[in-house]
Protein backbone atom coordinates (compact mmCIF):
# COMPACT_ATOMS: atom_id res chain seq x y z
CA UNK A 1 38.85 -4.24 10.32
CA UNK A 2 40.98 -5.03 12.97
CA UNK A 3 44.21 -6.53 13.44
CA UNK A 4 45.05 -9.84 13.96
CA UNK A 5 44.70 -10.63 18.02
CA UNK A 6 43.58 -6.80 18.05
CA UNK A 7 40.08 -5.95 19.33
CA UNK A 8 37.50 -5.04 17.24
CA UNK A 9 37.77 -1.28 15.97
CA UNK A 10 35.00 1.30 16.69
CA UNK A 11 33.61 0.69 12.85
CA UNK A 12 33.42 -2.88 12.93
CA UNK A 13 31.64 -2.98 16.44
CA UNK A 14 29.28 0.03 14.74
CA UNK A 15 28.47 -2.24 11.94
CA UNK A 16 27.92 -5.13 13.75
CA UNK A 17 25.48 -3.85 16.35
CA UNK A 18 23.93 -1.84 13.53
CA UNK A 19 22.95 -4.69 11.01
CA UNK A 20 21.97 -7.21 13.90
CA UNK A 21 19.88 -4.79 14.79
CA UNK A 22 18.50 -4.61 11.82
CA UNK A 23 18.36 -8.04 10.74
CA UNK A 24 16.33 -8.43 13.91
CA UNK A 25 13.89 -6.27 12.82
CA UNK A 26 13.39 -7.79 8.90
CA UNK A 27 13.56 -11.20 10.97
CA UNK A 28 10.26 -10.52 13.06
CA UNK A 29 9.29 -8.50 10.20
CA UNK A 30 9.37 -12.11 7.55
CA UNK A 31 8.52 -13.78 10.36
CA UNK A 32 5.35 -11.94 10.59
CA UNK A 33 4.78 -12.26 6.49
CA UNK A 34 5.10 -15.79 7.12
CA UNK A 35 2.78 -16.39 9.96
CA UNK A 36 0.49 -14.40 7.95
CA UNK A 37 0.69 -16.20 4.87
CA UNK A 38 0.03 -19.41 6.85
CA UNK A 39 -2.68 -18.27 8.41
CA UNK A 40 -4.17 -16.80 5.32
CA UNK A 41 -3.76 -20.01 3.64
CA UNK A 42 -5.14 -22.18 6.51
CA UNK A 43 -8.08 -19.81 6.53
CA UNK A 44 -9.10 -19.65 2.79
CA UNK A 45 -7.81 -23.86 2.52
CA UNK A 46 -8.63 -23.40 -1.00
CA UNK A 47 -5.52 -23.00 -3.15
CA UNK A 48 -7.00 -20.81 -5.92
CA UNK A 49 -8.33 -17.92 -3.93
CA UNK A 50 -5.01 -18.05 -1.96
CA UNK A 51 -3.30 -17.33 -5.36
CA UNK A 52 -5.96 -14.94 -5.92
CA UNK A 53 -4.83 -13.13 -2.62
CA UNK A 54 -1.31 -12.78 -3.08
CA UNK A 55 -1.85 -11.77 -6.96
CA UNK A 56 -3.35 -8.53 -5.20
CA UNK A 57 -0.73 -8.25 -2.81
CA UNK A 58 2.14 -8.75 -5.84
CA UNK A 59 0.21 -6.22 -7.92
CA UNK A 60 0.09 -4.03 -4.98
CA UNK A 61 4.16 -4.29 -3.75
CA UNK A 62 4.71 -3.82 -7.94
CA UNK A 63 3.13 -0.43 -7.62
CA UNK A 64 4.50 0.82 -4.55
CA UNK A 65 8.01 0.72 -6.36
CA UNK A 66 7.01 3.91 -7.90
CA UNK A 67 6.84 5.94 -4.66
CA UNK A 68 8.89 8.21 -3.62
CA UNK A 69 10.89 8.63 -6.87
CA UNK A 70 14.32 8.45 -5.26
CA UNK A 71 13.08 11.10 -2.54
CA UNK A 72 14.02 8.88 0.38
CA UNK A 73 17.31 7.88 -0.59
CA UNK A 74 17.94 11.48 -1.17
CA UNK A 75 16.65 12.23 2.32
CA UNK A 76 19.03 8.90 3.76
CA UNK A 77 22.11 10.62 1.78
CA UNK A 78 21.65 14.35 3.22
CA UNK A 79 20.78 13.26 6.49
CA UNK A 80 24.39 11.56 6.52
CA UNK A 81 26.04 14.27 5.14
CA UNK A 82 24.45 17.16 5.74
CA UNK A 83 22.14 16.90 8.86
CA UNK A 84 21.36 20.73 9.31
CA UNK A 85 20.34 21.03 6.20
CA UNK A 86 18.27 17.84 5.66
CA UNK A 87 16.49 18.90 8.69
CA UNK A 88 15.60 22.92 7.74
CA UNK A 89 15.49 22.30 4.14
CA UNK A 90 15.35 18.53 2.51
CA UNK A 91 12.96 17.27 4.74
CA UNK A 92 10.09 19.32 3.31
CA UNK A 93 10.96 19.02 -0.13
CA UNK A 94 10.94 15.20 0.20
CA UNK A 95 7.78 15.18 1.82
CA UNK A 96 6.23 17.22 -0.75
CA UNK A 97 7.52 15.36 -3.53
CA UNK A 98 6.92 11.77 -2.38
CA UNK A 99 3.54 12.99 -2.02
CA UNK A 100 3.11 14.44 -5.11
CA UNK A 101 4.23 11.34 -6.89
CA UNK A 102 2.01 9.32 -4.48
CA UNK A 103 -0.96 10.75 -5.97
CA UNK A 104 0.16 10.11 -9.69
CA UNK A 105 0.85 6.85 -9.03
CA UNK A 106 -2.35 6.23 -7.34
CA UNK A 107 -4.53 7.88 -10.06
CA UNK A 108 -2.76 5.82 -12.66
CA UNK A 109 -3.63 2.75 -10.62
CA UNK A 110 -7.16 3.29 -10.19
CA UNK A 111 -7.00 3.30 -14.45
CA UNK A 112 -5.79 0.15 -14.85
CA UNK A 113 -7.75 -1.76 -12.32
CA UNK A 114 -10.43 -2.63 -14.71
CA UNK A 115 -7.63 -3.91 -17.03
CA UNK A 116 -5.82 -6.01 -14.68
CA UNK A 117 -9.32 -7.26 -13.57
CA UNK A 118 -9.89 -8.47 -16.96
CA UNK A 119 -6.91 -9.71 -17.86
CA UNK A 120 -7.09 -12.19 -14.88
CA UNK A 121 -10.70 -12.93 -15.00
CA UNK A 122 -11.23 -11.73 -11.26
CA UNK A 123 -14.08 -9.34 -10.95
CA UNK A 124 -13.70 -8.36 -7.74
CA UNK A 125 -9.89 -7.22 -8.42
CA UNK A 126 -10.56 -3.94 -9.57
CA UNK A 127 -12.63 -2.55 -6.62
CA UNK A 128 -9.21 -4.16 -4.15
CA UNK A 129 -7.09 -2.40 -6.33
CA UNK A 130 -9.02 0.93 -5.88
CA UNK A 131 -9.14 0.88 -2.53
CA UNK A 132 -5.61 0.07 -2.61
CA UNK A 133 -4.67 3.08 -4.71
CA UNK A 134 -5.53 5.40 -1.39
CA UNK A 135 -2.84 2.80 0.78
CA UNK A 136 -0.02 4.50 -2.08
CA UNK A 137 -0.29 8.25 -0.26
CA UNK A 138 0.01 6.64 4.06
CA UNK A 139 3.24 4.46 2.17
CA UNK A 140 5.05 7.61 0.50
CA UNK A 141 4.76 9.29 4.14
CA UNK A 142 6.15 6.75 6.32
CA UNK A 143 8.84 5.69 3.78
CA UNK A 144 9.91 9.84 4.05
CA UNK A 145 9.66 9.07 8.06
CA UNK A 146 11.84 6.13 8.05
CA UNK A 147 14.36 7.73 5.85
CA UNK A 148 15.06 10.31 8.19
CA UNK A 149 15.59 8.00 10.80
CA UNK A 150 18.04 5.59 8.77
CA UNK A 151 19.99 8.95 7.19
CA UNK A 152 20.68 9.63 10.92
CA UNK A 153 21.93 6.40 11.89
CA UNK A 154 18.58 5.61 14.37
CA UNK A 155 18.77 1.61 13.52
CA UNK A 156 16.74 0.65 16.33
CA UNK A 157 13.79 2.98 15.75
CA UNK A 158 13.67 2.35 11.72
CA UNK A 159 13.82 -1.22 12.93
CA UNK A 160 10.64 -0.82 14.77
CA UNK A 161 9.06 1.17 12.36
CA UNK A 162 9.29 -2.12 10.45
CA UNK A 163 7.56 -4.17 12.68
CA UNK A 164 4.86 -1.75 13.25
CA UNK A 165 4.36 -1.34 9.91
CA UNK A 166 4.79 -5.62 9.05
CA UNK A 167 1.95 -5.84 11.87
CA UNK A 168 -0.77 -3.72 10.70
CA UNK A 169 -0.26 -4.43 7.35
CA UNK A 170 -0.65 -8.40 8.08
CA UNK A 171 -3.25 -8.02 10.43
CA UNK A 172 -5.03 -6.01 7.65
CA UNK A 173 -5.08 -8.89 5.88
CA UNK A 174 -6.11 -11.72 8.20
CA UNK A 175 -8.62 -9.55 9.18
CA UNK A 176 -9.71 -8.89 5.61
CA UNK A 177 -10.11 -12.45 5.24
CA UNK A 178 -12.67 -12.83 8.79
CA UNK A 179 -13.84 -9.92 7.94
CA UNK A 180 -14.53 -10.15 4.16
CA UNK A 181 -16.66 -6.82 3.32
CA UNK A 182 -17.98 -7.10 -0.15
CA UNK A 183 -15.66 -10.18 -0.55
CA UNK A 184 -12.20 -11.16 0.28
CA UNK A 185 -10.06 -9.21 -1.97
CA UNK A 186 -12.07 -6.46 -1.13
CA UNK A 187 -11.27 -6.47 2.54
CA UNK A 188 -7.63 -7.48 2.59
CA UNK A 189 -7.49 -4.33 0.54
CA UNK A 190 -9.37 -2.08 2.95
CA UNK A 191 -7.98 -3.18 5.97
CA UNK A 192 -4.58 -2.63 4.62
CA UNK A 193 -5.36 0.65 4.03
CA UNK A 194 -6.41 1.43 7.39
CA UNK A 195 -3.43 -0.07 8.79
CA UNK A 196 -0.93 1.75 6.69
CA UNK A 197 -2.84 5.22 7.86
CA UNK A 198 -1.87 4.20 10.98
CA UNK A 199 1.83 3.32 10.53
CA UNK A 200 1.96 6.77 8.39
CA UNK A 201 0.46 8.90 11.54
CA UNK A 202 2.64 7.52 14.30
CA UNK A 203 5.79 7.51 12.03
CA UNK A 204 4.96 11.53 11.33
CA UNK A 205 4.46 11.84 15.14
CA UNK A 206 7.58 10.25 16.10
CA UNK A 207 9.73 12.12 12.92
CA UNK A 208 8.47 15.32 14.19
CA UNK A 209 9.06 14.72 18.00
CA UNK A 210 12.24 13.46 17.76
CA UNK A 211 14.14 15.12 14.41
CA UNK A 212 12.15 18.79 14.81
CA UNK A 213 12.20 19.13 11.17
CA UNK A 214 10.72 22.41 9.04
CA UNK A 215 7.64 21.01 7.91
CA UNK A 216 6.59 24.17 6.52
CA UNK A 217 8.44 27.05 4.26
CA UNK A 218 9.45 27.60 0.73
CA UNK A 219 9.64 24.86 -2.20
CA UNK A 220 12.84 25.69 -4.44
CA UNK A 221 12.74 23.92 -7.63
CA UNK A 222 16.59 23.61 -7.51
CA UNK A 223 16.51 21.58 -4.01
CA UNK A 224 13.91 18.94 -5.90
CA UNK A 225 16.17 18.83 -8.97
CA UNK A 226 19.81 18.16 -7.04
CA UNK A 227 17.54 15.42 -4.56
CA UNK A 228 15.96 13.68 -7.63
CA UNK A 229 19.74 13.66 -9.73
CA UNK A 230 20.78 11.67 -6.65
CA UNK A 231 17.74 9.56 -5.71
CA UNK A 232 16.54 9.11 -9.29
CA UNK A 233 18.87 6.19 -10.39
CA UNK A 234 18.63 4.71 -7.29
CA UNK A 235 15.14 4.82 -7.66
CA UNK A 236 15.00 3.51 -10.82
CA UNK A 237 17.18 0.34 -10.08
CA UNK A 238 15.02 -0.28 -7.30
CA UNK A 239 12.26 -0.55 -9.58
CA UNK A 240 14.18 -2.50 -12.07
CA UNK A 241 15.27 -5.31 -9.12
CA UNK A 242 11.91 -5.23 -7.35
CA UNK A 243 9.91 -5.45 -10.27
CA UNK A 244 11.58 -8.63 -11.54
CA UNK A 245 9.47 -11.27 -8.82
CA UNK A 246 6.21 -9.38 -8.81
CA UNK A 247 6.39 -9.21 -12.72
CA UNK A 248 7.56 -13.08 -12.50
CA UNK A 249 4.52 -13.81 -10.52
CA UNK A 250 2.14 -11.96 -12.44
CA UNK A 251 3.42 -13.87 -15.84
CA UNK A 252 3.09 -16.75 -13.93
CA UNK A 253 -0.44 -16.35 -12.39
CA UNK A 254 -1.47 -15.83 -16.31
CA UNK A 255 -0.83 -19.84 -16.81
CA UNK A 256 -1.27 -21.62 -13.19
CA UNK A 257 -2.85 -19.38 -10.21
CA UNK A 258 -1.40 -22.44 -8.42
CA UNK A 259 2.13 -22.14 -9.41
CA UNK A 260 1.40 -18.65 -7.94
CA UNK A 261 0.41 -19.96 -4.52
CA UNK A 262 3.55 -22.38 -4.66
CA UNK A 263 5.65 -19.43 -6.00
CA UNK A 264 4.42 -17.02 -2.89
CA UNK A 265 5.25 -19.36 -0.81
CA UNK A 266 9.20 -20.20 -2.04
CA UNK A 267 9.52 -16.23 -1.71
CA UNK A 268 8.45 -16.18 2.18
CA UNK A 269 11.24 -19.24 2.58
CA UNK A 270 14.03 -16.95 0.63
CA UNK A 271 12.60 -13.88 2.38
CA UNK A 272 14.82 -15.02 5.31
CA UNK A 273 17.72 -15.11 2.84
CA UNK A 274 17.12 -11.77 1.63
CA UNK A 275 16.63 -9.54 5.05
CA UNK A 276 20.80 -10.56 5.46
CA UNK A 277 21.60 -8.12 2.22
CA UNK A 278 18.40 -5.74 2.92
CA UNK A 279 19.78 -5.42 6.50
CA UNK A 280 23.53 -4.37 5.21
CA UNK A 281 21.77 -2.58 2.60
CA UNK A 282 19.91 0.26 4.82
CA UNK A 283 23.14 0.25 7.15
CA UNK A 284 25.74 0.38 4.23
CA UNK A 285 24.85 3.73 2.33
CA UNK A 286 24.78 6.06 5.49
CA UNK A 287 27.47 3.87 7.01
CA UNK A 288 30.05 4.40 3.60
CA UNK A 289 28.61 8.36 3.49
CA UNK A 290 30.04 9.03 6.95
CA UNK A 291 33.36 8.63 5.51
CA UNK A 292 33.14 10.53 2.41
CA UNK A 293 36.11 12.58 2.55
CA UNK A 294 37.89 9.41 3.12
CA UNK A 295 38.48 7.16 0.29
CA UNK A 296 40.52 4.82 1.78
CA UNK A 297 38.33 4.00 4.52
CA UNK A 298 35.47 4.14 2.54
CA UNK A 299 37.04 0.95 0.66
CA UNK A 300 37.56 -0.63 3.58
CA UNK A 301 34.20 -0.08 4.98
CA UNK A 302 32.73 -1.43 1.51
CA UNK A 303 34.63 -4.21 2.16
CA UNK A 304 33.98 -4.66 5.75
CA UNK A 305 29.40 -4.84 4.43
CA UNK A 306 30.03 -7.32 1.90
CA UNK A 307 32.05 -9.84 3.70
CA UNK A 308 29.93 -10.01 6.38
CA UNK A 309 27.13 -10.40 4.51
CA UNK A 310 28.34 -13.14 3.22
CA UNK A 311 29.15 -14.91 6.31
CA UNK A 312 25.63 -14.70 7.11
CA UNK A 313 24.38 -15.25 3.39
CA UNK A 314 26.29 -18.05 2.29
CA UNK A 315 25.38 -20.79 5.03
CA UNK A 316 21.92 -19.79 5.09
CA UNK A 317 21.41 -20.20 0.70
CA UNK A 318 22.88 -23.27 1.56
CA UNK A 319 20.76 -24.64 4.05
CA UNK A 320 17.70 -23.75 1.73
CA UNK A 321 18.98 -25.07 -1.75
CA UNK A 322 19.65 -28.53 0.59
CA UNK A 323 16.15 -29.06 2.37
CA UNK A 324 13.61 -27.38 0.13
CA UNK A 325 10.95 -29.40 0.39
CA UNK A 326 11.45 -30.21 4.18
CA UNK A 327 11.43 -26.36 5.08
CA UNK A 328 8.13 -26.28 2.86
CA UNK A 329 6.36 -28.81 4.39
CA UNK A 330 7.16 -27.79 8.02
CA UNK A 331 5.96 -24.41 7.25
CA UNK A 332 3.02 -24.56 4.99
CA UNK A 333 1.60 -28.14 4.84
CA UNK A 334 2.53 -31.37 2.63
CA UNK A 335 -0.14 -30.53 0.66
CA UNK A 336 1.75 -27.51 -0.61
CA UNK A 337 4.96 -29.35 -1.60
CA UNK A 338 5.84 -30.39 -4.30
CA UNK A 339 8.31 -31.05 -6.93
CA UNK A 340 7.48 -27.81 -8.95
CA UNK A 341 7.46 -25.91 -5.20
CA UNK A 342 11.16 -27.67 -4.50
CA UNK A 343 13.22 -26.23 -7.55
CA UNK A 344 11.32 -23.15 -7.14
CA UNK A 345 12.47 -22.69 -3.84
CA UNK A 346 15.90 -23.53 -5.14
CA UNK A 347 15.87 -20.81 -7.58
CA UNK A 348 14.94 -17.96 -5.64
CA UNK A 349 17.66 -18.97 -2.90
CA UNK A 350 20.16 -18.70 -5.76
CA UNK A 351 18.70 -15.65 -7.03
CA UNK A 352 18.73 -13.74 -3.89
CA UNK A 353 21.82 -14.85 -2.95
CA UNK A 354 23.16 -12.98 -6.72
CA UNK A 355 20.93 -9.90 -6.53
CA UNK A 356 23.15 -8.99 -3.12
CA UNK A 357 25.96 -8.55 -5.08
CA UNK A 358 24.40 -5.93 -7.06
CA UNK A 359 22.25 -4.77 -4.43
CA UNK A 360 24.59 -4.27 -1.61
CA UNK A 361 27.49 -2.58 -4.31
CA UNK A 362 24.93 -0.02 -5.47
CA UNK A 363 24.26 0.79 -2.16
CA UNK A 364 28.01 1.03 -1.43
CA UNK A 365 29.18 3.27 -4.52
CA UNK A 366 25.71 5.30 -3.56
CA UNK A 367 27.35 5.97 0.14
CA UNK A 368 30.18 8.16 -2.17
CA UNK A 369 27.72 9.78 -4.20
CA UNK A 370 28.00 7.29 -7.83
CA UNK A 371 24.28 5.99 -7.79
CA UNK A 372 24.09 5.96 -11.86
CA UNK A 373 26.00 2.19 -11.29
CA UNK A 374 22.55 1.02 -8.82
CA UNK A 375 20.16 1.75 -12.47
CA UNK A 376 22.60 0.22 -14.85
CA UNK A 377 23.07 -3.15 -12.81
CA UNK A 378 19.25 -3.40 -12.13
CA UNK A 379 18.62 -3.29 -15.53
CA UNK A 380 21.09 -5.95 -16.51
CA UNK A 381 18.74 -8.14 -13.99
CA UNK A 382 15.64 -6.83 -15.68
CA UNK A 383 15.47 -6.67 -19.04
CA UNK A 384 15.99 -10.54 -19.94
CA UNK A 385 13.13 -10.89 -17.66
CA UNK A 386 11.06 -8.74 -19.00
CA UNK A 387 12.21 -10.10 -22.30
CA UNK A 388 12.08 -14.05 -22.08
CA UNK A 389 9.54 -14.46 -19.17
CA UNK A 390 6.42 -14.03 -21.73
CA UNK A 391 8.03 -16.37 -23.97
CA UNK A 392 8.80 -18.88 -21.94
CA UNK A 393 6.13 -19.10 -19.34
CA UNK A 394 3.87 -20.75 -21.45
CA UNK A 395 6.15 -24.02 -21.85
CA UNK A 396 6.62 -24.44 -18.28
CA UNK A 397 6.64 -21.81 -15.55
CA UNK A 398 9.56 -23.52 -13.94
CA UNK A 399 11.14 -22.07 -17.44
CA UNK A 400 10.44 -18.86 -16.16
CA UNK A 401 12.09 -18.85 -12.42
CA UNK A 402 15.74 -20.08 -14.56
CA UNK A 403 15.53 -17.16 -16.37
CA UNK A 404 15.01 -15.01 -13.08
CA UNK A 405 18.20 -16.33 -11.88
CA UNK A 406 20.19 -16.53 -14.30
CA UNK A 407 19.38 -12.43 -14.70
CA UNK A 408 20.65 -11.58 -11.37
CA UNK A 409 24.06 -13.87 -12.19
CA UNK A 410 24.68 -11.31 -15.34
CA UNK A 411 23.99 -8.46 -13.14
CA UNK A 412 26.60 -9.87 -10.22
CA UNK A 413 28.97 -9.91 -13.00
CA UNK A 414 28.02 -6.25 -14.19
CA UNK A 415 28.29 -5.11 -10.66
CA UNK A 416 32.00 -6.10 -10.07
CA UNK A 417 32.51 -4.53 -13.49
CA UNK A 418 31.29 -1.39 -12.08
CA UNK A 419 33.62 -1.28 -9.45
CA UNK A 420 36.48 -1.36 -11.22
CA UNK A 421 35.19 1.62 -13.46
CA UNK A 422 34.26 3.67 -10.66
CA UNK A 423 37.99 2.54 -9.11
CA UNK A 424 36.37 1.42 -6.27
CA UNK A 425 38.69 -1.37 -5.32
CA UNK A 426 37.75 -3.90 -2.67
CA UNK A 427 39.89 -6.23 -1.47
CA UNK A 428 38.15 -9.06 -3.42
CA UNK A 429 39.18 -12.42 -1.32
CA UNK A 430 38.15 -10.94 2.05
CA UNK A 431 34.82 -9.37 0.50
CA UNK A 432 34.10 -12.68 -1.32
CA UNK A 433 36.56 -15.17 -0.89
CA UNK A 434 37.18 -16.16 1.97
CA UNK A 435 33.90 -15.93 3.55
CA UNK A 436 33.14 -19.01 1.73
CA UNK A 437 34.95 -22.06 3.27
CA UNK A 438 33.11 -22.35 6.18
CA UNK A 439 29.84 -22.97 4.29
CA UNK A 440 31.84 -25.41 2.01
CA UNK A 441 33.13 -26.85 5.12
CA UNK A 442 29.29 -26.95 6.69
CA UNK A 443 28.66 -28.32 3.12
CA UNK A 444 30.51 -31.43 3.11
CA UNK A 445 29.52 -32.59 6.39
CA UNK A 446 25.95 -32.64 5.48
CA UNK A 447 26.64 -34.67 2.02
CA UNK A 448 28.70 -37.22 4.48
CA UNK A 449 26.05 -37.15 6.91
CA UNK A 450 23.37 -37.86 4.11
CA UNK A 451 25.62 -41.33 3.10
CA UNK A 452 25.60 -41.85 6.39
CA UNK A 453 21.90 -42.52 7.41
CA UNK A 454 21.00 -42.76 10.70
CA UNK A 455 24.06 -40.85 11.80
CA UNK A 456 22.70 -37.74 9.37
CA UNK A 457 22.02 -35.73 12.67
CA UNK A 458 25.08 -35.85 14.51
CA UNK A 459 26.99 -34.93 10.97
CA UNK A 460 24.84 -32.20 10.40
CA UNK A 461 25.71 -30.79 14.14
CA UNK A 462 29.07 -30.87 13.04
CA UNK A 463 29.09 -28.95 9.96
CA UNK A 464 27.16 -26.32 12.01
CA UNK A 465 30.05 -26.67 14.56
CA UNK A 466 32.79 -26.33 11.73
CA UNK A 467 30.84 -23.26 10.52
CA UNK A 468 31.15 -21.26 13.52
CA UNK A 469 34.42 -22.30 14.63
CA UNK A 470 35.78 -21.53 11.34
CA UNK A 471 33.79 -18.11 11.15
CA UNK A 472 35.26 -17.23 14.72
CA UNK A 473 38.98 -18.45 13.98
CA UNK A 474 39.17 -16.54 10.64
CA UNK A 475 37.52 -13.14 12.25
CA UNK A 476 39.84 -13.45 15.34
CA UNK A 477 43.53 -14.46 13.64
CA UNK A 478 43.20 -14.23 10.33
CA UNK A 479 42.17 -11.05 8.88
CA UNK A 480 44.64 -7.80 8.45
CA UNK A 481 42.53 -4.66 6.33
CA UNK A 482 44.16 -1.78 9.04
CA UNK A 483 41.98 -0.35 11.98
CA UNK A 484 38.89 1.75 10.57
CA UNK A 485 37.44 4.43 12.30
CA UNK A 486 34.27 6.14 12.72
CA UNK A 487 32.65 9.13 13.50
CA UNK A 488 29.82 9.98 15.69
């Protein structure tokens, strides 16, 4: 960071630019989810086949966890190391093995779509989760394609990528629902398909024209073994933390399909919580790669990602644990909220707001090559879920969403643990700290404005006010963690 009355160094403005760029992309990106799911349940305006819906679409992200098999973080790592090499060599291999998994994964699918089907007493599920199976191979392509792109620090295009791929996936399914051949589920599953074959063809097209990589030549089994010891545990937490929600709602959707309708719809409202950490997340492990041979600086660039993360992250969990049920009912109808739909809501917000702490520090020890911390963290997060969720869902599914949170808490904890044993030291009340009085400032005005009544609205302006000015004063006079550079 920079030094008090001192300009902004080269990393800082690097970082900046890159995440906002970034962020802007997840933002259209939710903001497309959410129009989508709004439409979708306008459209249907019948509560149980909207459940029914996003059951396929949970069941569906669940799965595609399994792509890849660390290939693209592999591909993101060598990329920001090793660039020649990624591009003659790593490229290839990553393609081929993505692929290859694809295929398992798809084939295993396609087996337990008659289970699923009868386990939720919805016919028409196993021929949507079929035709889904064939969307697994166009995802494990363009997820190799947008690797390359994030390994070599092209924000903007990976960004876009996003949106292309956020628009023809949610027009799949709007059109799905108009266009319902051989039923609903059936066509929000085949017009997904066609839109992901889309995304993966143009996202080849551009990789190729723009990177030149060797798409053809040799497969050495020792390339795929040192790509999957690094991407493997990364992998593997990601599946741990991603598998938590879509597991959660699946539990769920076995007791109220509902609750699952009302839990969808607390996830697109926390979405916009999550894209802060997802954005740092794709920025932070080629970001804290680039200065490898550095350890110093890599500290202080670990430090630099969380804190302002947390600028961002803090106000906004805020602003959702304190109007749940307004944000709700502006966005999906009164008829969708309530008190169930509030606490959810609640819950998420906190739980996002933990997972980034284990999220955004595996990514950081992954930028310096220690991913093993990423899998051990994720499944501190995932095994009380997987544990307790069965057990509890059947006294109330609110019961359920506690224990969800609570996980990621326990995992926050076993994160901070794991920098100290990696010696990874932050400087704790910058990365953390500090970051937080503003929204405790922005806090407090709001609870005054709320005994206030009629003068709510001109105390809420000023804890918005007192938010920013704070945020400015403290990044402008009050910060000292030495000039950090960057290279290009």
């Amino acid at each position: 960071m920079s030094e008090p009355g001192m300009p902004p160094s080269g990393s800082q403005r690097f970082l900046i630019r890159s995440v906002s760029i970034v962020v802007l992309g997840l933002f259209v990106n939710q903001l497309l989810q959410t129009v989508g799911s709004i439409g979708l349940a306008r459209l249907l305006n019948d509560p149980v086949a909207f459940g029914e819906v996003n059951l396929l679409l949970q069941i569906f992200g669940m799965v595609t966890l399994f792509l890849n098999v660390g290939f693209n973080s592999a591909l993101v790592y060598a990329f920001s190391t090793h660039k020649e090499e990624a591009l003659h060599v790593k490229f290839r291999h990553a393609v081929a093995g993505s692929v290859f998994f694809a295929v398992l994964t798809g084939l295993v699918l396609v087996l337990l779509a008659p289970v699923l089907a009868g386990a939720y007493g919805i016919p028409k599920l196993q021929g949507a989760l079929v035709i889904s199976a064939a969307t697994l191979l166009f995802q494990s392509v363009v997820n190799i394609g947008v690797a390359s792109f994030s390994g070599s620090r092209e924000f903007r295009t990976q960004a876009f990528f996003m949106v292309v791929m956020t628009v023809f996936s949610t027009a799949g399914m709007v059109v799905g629902v108009l266009l319902p051949v051989g039923g609903y589920l059936w066509g929000v599953a085949l017009w997904s398909c066609i839109g992901s074959a889309c995304t993966a063809a143009y996202v080849s097209w551009r990789a190729h024209r723009v990177h030149r990589p060797k798409w053809r030549g040799p497969l050495s089994a020792r390339q795929l073994r040192e790509m999957l010891q690094y991407g493997v545990p990364m992998w593997a937490g990601n599946i741990a933390k991603a598998f938590q929600q879509p597991f959660l709602v699946m539990m769920i959707g076995s007791i109220s399909v509902i609750a699952v309708g009302e839990l969808a719809n607390a996830s697109r409202i926390t979405g916009f919580v999550g894209i802060i950490t997802w954005a740092f997340m794709i920025v932070t492990l080629p970001f804290v790669a680039d200065s490898i041979r550095d350890p110093e600086e890599s500290r202080r660039r670990g430090t630099l990602c969380i804190r302002y993360n947390n600028l961002a992250l803090y106000p906004l969990t805020a602003a959702i644990c304190l109007f749940p049920d307004e944000l709700n009912s502006l966005l999906f109808g009164s008829g969708y909220t309530t008190q169930d739909s509030g606490t959810y809501i609640r819950l998420l917000a906190l739980g996002v707001f933990f997972s980034s702490v284990g999220r955004l520090g595996g990514n950081i020890l992954a930028g310096v090559g220690k991913t093993k911390a990423n899998f051990w963290v994720m499944i501190v997060a995932g095994v009380p879920v997987i544990a307790l969720v069965p057990l509890l869902v059947g006294v109330h599914p609110v019961w359920a969403v506690w224990i969800y949170t609570g996980s990621w808490a326990a995992s926050a904890a076993a994160m901070i643990g794991f920098f100290h044993r990696e010696g990874f030291a932050l400087d704790w009340w910058r990365a953390y700290g500090q970051p937080l009085i503003p929204t405790l400032a922005m806090c407090l005005f709001i609870g005054l404005g709320r005994l206030a009544g009629a003068w709510f609205p001109v105390f809420a302006a000023l804890g918005v006010a007192g938010l920013i000015l704070l945020t400015l004063r403290m990044e402008t006079k009050g910060l000292s963690l030495g000039r950090v550079r960057i290279t290009r």
